[in-house]
N, C-alpha and C. Protein backbone atom coordinates (compact mmCIF):
# COMPACT_ATOMS: atom_id res chain seq x y z
N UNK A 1 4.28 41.18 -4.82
CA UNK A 1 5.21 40.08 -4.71
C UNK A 1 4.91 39.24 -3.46
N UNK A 2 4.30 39.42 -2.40
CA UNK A 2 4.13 39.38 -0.87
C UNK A 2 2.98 38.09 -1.38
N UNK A 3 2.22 38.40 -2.37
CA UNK A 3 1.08 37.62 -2.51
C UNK A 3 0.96 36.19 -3.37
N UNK A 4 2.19 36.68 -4.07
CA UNK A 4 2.41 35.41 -5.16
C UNK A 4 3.55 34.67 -4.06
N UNK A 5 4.34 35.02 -3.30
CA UNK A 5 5.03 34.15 -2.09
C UNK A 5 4.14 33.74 -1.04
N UNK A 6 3.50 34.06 -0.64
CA UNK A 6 2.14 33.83 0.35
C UNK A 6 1.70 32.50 -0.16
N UNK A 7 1.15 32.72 -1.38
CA UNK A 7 0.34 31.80 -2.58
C UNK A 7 1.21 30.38 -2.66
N UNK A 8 2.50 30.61 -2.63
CA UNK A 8 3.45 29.37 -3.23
C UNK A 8 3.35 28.64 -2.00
N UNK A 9 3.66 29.12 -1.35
CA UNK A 9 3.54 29.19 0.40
C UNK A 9 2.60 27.79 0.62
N UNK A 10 1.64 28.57 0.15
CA UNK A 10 0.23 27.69 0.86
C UNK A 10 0.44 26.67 -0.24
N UNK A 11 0.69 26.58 -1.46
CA UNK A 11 0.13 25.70 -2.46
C UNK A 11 1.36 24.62 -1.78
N UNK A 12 2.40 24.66 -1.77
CA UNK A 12 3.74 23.44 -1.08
C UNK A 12 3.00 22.98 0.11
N UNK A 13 2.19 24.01 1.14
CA UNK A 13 1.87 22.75 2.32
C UNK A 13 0.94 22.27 2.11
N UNK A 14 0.02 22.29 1.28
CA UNK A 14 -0.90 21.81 1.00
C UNK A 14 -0.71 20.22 -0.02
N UNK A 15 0.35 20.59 -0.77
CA UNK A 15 0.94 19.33 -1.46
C UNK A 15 1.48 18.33 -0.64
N UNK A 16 2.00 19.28 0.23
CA UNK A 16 2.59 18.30 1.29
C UNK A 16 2.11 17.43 2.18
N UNK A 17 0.92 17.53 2.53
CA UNK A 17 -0.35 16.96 3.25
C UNK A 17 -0.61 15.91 2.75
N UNK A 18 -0.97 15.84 0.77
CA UNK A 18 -1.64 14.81 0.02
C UNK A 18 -0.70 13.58 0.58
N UNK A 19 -1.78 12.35 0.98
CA UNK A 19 -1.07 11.34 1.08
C UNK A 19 -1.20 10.35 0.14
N UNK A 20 0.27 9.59 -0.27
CA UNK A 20 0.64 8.89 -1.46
C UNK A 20 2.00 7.79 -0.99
N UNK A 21 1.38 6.60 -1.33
CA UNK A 21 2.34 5.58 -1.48
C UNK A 21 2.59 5.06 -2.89
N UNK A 22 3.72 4.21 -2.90
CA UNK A 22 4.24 2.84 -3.96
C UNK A 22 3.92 4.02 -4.89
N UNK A 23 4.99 5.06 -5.58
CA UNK A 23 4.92 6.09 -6.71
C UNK A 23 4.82 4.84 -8.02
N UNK A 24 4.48 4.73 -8.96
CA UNK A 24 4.14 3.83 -10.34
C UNK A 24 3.16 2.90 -9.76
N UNK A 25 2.93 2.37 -8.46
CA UNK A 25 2.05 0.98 -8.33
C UNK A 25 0.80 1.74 -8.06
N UNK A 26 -0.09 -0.04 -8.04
CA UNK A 26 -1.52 0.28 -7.87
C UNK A 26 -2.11 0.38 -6.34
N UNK A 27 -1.70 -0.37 -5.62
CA UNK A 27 -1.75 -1.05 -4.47
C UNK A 27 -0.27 -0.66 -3.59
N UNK A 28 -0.40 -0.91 -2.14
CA UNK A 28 0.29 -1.36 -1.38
C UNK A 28 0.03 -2.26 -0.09
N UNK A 29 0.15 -3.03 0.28
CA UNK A 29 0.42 -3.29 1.81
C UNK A 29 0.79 -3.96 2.34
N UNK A 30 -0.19 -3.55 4.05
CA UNK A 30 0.82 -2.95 5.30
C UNK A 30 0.19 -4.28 6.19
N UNK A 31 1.18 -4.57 7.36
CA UNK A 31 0.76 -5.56 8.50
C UNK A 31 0.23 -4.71 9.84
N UNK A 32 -1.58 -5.14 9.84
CA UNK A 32 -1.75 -4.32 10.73
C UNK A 32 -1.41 -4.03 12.36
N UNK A 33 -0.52 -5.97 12.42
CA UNK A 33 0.15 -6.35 13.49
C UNK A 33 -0.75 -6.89 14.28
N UNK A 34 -0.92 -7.43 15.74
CA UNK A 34 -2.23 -7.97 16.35
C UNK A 34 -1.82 -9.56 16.48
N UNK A 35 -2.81 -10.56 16.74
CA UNK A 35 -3.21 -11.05 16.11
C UNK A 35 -2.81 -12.46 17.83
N UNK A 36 -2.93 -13.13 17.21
CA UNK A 36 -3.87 -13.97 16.16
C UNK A 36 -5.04 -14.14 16.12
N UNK A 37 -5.42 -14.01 15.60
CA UNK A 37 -5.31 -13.99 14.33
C UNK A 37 -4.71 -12.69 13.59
N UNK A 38 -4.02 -12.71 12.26
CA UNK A 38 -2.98 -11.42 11.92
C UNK A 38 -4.19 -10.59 11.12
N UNK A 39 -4.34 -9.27 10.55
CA UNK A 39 -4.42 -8.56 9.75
C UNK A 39 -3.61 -8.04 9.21
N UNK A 40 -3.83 -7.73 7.31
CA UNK A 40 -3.05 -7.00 6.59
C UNK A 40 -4.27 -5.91 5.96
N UNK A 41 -3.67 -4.93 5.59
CA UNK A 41 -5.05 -3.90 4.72
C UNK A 41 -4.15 -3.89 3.40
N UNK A 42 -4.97 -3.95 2.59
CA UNK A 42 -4.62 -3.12 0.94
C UNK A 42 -4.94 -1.63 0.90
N UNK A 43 -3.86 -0.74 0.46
CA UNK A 43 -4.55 0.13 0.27
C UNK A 43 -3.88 0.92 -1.47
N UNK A 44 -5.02 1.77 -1.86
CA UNK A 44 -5.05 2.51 -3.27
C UNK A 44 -3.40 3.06 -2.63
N UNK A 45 -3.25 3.64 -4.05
CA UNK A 45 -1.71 4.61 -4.22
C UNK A 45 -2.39 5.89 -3.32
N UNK A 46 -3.35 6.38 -2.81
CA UNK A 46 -4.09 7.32 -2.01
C UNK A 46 -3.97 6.77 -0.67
N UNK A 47 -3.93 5.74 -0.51
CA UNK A 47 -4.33 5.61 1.14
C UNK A 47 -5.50 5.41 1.62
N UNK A 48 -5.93 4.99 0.72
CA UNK A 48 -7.52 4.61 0.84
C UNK A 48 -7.65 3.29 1.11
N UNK A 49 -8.07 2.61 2.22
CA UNK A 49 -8.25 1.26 2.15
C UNK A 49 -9.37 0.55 0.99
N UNK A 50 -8.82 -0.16 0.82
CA UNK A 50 -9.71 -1.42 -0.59
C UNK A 50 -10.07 -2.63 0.06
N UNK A 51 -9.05 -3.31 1.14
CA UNK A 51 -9.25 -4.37 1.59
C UNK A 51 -8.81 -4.79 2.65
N UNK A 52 -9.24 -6.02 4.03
CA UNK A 52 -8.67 -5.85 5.13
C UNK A 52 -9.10 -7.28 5.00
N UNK A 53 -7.69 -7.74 5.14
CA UNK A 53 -7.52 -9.39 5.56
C UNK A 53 -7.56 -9.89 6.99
N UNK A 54 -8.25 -10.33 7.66
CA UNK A 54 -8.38 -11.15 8.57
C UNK A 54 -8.04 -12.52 9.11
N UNK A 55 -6.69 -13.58 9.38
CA UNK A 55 -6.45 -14.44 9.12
C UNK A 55 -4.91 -14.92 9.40
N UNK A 56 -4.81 -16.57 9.45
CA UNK A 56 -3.90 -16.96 10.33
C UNK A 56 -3.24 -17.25 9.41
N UNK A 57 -3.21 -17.20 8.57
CA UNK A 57 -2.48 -17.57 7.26
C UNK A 57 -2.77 -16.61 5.87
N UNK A 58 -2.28 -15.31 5.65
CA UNK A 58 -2.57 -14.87 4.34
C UNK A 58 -2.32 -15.09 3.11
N UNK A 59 -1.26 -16.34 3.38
CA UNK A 59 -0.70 -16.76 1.84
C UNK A 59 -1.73 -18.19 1.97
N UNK A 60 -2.61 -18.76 1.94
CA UNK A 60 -3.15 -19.37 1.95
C UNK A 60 -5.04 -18.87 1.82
N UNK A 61 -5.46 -17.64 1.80
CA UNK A 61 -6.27 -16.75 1.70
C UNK A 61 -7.49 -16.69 0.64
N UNK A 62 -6.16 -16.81 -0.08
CA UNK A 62 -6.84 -15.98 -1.44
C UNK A 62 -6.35 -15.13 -2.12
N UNK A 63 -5.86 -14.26 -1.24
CA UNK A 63 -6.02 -12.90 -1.91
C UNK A 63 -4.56 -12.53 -2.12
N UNK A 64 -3.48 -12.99 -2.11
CA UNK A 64 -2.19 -12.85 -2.22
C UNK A 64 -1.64 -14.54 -2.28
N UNK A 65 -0.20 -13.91 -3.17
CA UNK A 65 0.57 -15.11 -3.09
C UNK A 65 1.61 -14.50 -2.49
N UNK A 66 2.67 -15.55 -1.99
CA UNK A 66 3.27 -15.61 -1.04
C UNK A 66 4.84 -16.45 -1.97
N UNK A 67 5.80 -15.80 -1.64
CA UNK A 67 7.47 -16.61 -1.46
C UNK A 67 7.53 -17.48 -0.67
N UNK A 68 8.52 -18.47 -1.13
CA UNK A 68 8.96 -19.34 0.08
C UNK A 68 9.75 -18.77 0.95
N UNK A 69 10.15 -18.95 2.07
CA UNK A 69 10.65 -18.61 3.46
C UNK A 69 11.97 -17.77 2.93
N UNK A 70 12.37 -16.37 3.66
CA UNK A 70 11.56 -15.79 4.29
C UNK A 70 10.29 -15.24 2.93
N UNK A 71 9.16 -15.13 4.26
CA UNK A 71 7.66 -14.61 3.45
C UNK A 71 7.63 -13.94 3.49
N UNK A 72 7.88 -13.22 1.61
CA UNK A 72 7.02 -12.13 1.48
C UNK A 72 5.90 -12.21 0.56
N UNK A 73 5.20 -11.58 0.70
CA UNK A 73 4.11 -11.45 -0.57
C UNK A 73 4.50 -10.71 -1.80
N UNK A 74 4.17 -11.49 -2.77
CA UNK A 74 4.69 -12.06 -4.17
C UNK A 74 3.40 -11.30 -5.23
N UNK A 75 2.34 -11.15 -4.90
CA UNK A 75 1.20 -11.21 -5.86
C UNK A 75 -0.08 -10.40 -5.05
N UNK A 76 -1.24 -10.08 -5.73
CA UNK A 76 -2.40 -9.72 -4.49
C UNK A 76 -3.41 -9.71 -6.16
N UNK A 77 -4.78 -10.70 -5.54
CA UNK A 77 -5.57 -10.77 -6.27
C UNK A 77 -6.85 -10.06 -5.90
N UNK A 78 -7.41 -9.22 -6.82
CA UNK A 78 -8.24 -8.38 -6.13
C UNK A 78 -8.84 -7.90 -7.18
N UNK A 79 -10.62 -8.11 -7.05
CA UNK A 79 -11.41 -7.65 -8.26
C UNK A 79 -10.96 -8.37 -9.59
N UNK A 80 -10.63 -9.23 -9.28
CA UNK A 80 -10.55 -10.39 -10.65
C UNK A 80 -9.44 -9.84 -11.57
N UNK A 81 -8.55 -9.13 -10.96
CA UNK A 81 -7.26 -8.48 -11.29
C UNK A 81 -6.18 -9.37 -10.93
N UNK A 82 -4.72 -9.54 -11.07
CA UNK A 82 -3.73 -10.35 -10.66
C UNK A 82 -2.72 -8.79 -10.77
N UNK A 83 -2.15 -8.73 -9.54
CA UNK A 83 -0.80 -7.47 -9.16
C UNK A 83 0.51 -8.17 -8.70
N UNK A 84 1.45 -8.01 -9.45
CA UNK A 84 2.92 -8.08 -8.91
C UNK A 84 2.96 -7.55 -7.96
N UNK A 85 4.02 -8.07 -6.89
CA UNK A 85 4.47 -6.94 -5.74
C UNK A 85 5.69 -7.43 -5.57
N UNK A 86 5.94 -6.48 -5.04
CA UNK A 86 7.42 -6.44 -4.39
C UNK A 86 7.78 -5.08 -3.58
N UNK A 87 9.19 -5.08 -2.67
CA UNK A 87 9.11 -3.93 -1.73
C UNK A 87 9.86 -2.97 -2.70
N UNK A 88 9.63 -2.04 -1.96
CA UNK A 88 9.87 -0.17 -3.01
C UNK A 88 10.74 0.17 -1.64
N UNK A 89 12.17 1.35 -1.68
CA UNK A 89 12.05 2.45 -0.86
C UNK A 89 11.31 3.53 -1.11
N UNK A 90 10.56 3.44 -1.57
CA UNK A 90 9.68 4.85 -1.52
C UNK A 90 8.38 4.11 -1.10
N UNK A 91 8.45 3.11 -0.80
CA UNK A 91 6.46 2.60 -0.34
C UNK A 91 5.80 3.69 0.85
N UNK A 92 6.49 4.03 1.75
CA UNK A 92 5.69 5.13 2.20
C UNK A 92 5.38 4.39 3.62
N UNK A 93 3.58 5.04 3.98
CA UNK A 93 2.82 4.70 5.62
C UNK A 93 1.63 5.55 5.08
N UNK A 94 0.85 4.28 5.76
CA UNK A 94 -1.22 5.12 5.49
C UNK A 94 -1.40 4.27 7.14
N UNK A 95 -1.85 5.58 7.31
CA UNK A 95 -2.68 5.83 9.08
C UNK A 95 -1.77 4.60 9.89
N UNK A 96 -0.27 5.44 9.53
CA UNK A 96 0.39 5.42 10.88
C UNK A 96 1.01 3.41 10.35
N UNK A 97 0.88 2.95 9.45
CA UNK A 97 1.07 1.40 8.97
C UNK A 97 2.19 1.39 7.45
N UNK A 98 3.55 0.95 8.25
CA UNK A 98 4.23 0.77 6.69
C UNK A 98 3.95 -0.06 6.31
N UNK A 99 4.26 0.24 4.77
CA UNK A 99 3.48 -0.68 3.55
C UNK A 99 4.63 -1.62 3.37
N UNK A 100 4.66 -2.70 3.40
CA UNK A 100 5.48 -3.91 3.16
C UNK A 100 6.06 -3.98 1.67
N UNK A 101 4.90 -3.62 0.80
CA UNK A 101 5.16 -4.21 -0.25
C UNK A 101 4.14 -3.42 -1.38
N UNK A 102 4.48 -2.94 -2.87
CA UNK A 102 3.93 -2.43 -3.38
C UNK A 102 3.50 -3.16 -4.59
N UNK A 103 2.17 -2.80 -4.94
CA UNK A 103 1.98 -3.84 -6.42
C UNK A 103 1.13 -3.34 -7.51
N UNK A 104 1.54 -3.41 -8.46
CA UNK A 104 1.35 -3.19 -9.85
C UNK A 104 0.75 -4.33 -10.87
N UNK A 105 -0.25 -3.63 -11.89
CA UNK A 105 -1.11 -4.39 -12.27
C UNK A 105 -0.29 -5.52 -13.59
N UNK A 106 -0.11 -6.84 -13.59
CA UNK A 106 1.01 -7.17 -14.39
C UNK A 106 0.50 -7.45 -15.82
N UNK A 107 -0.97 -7.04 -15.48
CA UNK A 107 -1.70 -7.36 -17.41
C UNK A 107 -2.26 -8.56 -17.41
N UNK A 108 -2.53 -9.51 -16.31
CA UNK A 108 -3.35 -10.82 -16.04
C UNK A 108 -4.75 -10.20 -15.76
């Protein structure tokens, strides 16, 4: 019995470690703060960075659309893909950066 509790043991902290944002989305992100000029990163539902924006203006970019005032980001275009976003309470933090905003692929 000592061994199958041992076992459960390890298998929960080990789950607990995996890092995971935006639960259903594809994408999230985060403001890497700085600036100016500002950075934002994209990153996978893993925490894996995909992309790192550089720039004084990100709604003007490219790579995201943007709301009118207050700004948030609305959209993120990436790999000839088009993603909804919007903010989650469950979006999470990858290396120490909350995720603003989470986004999902809308079928464009």
């Amino acid at each position: 019995m000592q061994f199958t509790l041992k076992s459960v043991a390890i298998l929960a902290a080990t789950i607990g470690m995996a890092k995971a944002i935006c639960p259903g989305f594809n994408y999230g992100i985060a403001d890497l703060g700085g600036g100016p000029p500002g950075s934002w990163r994209v990153y996978d539902d893993s925490c894996n960075p995909v992309l790192t924006v550089i720039t004084d203006n990100p709604c003007t970019q490219g790579s995201f659309s943007c709301s009118p005032s207050p700004i948030t980001f609305t959209g993120l275009h990436l790999n000839g893909q088009n993603y909804a976003c919007r903010g989650d309470p469950r979006s999470g933090s990858c290396d120490g950066h909350g995720i603003q905003v989470c986004c999902r692929n809308d079928g464009n």
